[in-house]
Protein backbone atom coordinates (compact mmCIF):
# COMPACT_ATOMS: atom_id res chain seq x y z
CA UNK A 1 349.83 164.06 -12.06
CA UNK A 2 346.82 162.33 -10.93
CA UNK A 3 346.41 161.17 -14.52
CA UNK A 4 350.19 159.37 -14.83
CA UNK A 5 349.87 157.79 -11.50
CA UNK A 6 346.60 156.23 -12.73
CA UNK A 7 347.47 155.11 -15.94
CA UNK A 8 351.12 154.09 -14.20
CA UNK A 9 348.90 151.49 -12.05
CA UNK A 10 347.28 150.35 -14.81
CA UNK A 11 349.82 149.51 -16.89
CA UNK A 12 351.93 148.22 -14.12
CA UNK A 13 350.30 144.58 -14.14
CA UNK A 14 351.06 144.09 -18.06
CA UNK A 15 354.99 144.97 -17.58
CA UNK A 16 355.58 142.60 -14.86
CA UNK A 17 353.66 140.10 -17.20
CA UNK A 18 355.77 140.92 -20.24
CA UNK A 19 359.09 140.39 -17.70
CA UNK A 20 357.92 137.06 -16.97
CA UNK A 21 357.17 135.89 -20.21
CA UNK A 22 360.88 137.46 -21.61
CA UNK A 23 362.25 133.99 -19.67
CA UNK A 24 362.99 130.96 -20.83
CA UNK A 25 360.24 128.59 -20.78
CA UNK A 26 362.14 126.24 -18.08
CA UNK A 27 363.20 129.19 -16.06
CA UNK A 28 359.29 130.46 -15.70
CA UNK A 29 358.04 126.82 -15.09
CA UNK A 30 361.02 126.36 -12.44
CA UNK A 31 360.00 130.13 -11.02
CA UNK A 32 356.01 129.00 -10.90
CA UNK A 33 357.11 125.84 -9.25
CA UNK A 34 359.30 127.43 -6.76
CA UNK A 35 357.18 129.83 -5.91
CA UNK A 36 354.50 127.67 -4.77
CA UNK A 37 357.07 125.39 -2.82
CA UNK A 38 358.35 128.63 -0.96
CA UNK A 39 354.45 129.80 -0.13
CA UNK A 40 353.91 126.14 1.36
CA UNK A 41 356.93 126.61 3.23
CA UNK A 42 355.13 129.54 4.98
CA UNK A 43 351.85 127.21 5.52
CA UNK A 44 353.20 125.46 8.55
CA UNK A 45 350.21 124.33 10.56
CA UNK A 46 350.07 124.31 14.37
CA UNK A 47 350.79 120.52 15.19
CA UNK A 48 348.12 119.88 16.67
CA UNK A 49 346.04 120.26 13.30
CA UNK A 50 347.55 116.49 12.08
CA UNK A 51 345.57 116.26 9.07
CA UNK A 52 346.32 119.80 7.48
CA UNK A 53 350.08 118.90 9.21
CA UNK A 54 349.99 115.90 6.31
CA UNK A 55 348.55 117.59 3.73
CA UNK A 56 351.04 120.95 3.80
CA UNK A 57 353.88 118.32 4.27
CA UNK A 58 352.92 116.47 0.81
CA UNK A 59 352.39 119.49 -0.70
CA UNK A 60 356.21 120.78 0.09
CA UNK A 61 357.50 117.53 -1.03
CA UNK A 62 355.59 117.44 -4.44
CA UNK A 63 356.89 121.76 -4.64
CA UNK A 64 359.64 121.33 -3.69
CA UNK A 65 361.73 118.32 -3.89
CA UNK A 66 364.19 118.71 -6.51
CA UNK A 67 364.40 122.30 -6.85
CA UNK A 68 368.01 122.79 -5.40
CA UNK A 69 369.60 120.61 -7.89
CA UNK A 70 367.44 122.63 -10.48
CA UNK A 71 368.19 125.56 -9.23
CA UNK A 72 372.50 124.80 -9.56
CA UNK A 73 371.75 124.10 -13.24
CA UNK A 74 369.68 126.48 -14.38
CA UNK A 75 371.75 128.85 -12.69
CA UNK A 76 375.13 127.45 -14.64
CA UNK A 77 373.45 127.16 -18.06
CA UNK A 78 372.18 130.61 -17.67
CA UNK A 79 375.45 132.63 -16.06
CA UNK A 80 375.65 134.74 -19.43
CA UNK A 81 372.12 136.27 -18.98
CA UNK A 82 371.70 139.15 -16.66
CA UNK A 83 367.69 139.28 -16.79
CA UNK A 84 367.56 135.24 -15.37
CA UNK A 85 370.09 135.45 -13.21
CA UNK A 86 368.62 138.36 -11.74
CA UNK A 87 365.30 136.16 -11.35
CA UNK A 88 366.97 133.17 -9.72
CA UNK A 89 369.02 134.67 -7.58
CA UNK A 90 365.71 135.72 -5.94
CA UNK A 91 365.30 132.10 -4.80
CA UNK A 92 367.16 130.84 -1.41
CA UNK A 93 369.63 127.58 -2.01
CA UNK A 94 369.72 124.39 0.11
CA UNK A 95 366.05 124.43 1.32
CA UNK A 96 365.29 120.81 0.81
CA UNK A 97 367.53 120.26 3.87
CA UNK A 98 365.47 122.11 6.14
CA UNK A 99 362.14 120.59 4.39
CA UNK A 100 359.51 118.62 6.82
CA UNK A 101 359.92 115.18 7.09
CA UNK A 102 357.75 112.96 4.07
CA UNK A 103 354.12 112.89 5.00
CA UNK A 104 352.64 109.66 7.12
CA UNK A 105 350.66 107.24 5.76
């Protein structure tokens, strides 16, 4: 049992991989991209820390910014395929109207 848990683990990594790189090319540059806007999302600084304030703030407007409207269409060109859908319907809808304000100069 030992034995199949083991080799279960290792093998583990390469299937997610191999899921990934079944989507579209688009749909895993729009996933990458996404997924680094939502992390920054979670990077919030206290406000007192201005300068790290700025630089998560750029950061979720260069992630983020444009990813509901890509989001709606790669969601309509791909309603036929089970396996994206599946993906993008992981993502939330309608953050950019809850994103920070642009950074200060």
């Amino acid at each position: 049992m030992k034995k199949w848990i083991l080799c279960f683990s290792l093998l583990m990594p390469s299937f997610l991989s191999l899921a990934n790189e079944s989507l579209p090319r688009e749909v895993q540059r729009y996933v990458d991209k996404r997924e680094g806007c939502d992390h920054m999302r979670g990077e919030i600084p206290d406000p007192r820390e201005k300068q790290r304030m700025r630089d998560v703030e750029h950061e979720i407007q260069r992630l983020c910014k444009g990813t509901d409207k890509e989001l709606a269409r790669l969601k309509k060109k791909y309603a036929n395929n089970p396996s994206v859908m599946r993906r993008l319907d992981e993502f939330e809808s309608g953050i950019e109207e809850v994103m920070p304000t642009a950074p200060r100069g």
